[in-house]
Protein backbone atom coordinates (compact mmCIF):
# COMPACT_ATOMS: atom_id res chain seq x y z
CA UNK A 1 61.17 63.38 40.18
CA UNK A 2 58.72 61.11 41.77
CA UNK A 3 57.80 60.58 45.69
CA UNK A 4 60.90 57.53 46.32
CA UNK A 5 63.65 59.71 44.89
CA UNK A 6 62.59 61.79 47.62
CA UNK A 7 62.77 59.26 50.00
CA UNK A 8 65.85 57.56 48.64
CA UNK A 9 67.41 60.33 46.88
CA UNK A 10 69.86 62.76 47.98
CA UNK A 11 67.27 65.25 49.20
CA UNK A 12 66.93 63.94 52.34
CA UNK A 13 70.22 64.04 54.91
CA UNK A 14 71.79 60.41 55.26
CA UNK A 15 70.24 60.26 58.75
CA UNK A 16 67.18 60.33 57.96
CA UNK A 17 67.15 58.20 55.10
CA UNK A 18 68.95 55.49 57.12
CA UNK A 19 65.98 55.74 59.73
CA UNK A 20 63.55 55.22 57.26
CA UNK A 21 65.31 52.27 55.77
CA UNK A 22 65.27 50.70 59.51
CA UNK A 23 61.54 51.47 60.22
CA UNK A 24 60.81 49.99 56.67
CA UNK A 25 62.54 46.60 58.29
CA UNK A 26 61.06 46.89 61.47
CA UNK A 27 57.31 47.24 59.68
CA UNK A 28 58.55 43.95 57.50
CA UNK A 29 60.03 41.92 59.88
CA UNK A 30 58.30 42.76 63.10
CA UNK A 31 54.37 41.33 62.15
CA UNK A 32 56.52 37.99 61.49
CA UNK A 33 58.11 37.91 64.55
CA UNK A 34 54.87 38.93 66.82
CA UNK A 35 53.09 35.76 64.69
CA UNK A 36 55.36 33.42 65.30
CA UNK A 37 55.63 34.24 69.13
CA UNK A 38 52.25 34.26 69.23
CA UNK A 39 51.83 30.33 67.53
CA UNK A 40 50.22 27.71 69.70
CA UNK A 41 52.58 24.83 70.61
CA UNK A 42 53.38 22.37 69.42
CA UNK A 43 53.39 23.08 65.81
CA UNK A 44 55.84 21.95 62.65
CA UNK A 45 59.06 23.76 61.61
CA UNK A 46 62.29 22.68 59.36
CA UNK A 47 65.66 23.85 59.59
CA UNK A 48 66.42 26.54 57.21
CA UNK A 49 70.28 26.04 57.24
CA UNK A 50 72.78 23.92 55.87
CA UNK A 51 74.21 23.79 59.28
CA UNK A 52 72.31 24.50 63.23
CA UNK A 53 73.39 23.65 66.42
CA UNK A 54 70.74 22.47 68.68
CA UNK A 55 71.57 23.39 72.39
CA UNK A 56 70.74 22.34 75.73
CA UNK A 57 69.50 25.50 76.58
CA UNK A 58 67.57 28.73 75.42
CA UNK A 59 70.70 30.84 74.66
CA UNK A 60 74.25 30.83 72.42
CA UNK A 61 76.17 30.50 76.36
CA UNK A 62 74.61 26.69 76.56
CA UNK A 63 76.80 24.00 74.49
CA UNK A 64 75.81 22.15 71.34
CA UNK A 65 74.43 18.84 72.00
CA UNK A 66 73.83 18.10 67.97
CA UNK A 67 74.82 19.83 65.28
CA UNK A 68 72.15 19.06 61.89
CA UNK A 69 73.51 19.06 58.53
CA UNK A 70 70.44 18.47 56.61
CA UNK A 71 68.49 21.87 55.44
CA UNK A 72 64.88 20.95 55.54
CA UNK A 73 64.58 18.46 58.22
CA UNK A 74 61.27 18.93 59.87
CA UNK A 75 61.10 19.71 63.50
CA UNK A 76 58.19 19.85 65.91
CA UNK A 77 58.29 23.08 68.02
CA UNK A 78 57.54 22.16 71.49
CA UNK A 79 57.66 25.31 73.94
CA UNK A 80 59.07 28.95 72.92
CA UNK A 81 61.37 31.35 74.95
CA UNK A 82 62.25 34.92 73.24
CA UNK A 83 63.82 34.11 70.04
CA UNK A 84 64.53 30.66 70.78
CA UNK A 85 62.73 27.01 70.30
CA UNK A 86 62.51 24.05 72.45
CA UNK A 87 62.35 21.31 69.17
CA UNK A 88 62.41 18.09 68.98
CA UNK A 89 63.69 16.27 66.13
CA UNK A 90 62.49 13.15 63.97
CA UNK A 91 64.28 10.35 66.22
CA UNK A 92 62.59 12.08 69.65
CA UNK A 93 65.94 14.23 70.65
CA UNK A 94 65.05 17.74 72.22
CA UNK A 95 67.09 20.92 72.03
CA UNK A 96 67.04 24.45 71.73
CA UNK A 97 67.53 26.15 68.33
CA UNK A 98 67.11 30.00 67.72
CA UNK A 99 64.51 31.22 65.11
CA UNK A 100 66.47 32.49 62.32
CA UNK A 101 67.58 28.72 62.15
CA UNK A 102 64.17 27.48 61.37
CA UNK A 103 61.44 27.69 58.74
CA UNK A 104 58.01 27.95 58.77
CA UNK A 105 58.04 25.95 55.33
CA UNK A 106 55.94 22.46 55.97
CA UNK A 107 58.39 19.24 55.69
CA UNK A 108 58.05 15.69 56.91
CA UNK A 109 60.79 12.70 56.51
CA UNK A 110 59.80 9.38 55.30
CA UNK A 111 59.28 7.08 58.22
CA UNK A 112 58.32 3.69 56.41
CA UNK A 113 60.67 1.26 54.51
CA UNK A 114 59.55 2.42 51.62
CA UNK A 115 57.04 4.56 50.21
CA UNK A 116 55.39 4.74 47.16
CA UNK A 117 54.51 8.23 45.12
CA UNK A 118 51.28 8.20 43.14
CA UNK A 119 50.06 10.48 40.40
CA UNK A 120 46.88 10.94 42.95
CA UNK A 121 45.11 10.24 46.26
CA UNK A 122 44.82 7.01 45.86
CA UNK A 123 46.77 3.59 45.05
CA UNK A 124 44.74 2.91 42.46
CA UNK A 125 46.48 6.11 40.17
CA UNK A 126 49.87 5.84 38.58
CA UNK A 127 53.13 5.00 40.45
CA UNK A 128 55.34 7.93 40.12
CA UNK A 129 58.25 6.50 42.17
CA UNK A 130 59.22 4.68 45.05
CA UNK A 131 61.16 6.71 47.96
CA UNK A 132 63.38 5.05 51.17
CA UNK A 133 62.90 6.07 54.90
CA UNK A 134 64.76 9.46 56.05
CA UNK A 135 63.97 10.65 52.52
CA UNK A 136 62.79 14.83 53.61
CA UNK A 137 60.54 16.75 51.29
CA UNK A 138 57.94 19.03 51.26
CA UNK A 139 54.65 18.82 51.79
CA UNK A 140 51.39 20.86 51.25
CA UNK A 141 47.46 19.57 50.12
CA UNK A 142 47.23 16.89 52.87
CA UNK A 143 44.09 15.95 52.80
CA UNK A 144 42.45 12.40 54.53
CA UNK A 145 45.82 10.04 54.56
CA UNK A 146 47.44 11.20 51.60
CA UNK A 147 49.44 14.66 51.34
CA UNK A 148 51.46 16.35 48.11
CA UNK A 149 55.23 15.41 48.97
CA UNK A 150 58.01 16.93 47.01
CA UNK A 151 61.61 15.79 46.71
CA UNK A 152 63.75 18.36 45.37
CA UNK A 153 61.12 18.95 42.52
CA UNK A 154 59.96 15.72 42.24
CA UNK A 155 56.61 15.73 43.39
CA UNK A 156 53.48 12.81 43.72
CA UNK A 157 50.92 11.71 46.67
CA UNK A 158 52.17 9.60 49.78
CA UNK A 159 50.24 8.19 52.94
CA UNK A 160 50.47 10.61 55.65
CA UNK A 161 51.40 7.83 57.84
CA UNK A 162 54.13 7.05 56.49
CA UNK A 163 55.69 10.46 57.33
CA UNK A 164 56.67 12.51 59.93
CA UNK A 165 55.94 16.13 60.00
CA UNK A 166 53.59 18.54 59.00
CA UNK A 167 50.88 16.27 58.00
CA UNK A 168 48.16 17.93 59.98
């Protein structure tokens, strides 16, 4: 029998084998935790739920002021108690949300009328496709004014300025 039937076998009691399943968590979970209270403000988040309440203070005892129904919205983080954010949201609203509502992934929404998805970094390159304001995607490679977005797969270069997010 190898070393992890040991370990998650029946030769150790059920205590212990429950205490090493929680210290393998704790040695997974807490590094992410200590980075992300340890992150400069401001900086870019999204919401990471199909539904979060944003509150008017650090804790579940404050009331909902909003509640978002859009996974992937990007937020900017603007000042951090315990597990909870101060964020402010793409129209200027500020709120608290707790971590385990929000993502590190990079977003940004479409802020223009209408923007335009190129093959490349430049105008000059193919058209892909054309997208409307509020549109939310991802974004990664930014790079001068033009960053890779991607809509639900869909993916092409837009102007930085014409979103809001993590750009930077």
């Amino acid at each position: 029998m190898n070393r992890m039937g040991y370990i998650f076998g029946t030769h150790l009691p059920f205590c212990s084998r429950m205490l090493f399943a929680f210290m393998m968590t704790v040695a997974c979970v807490l590094p992410h935790s200590l980075y992300a209270q340890a992150k400069p403000t401001p900086y870019w988040a999204s919401i990471s739920v199909g539904e979060a309440r944003m509150r008017v203070g650090p804790s579940r005892d404050y009331p909902a002021s909003w509640i978002y129904r859009r996974k992937g919205l990007p937020v900017k983080v603007v000042q951090v108690h315990n597990n909870w954010r101060k964020v402010e949201d793409p129209d200027g609203t500020q709120g608290w949300m707790h971590v385990r509502l929000l993502s590190s992934a990079p977003a940004a929404m479409v802020i223009a009328e209408k923007g335009a998805i190129y093959e490349g970094r430049t105008k000059a390159s193919r058209l892909i496709y054309h997208v409307e304001k509020g549109v939310v995607g991802t974004v990664r490679d930014c790079k001068g004014d033009w960053c890779l977005f991607d809509v639900e797969g869909q993916r092409g270069f837009l102007q930085a300025s014409t979103l809001w997010g993590a750009t930077d």
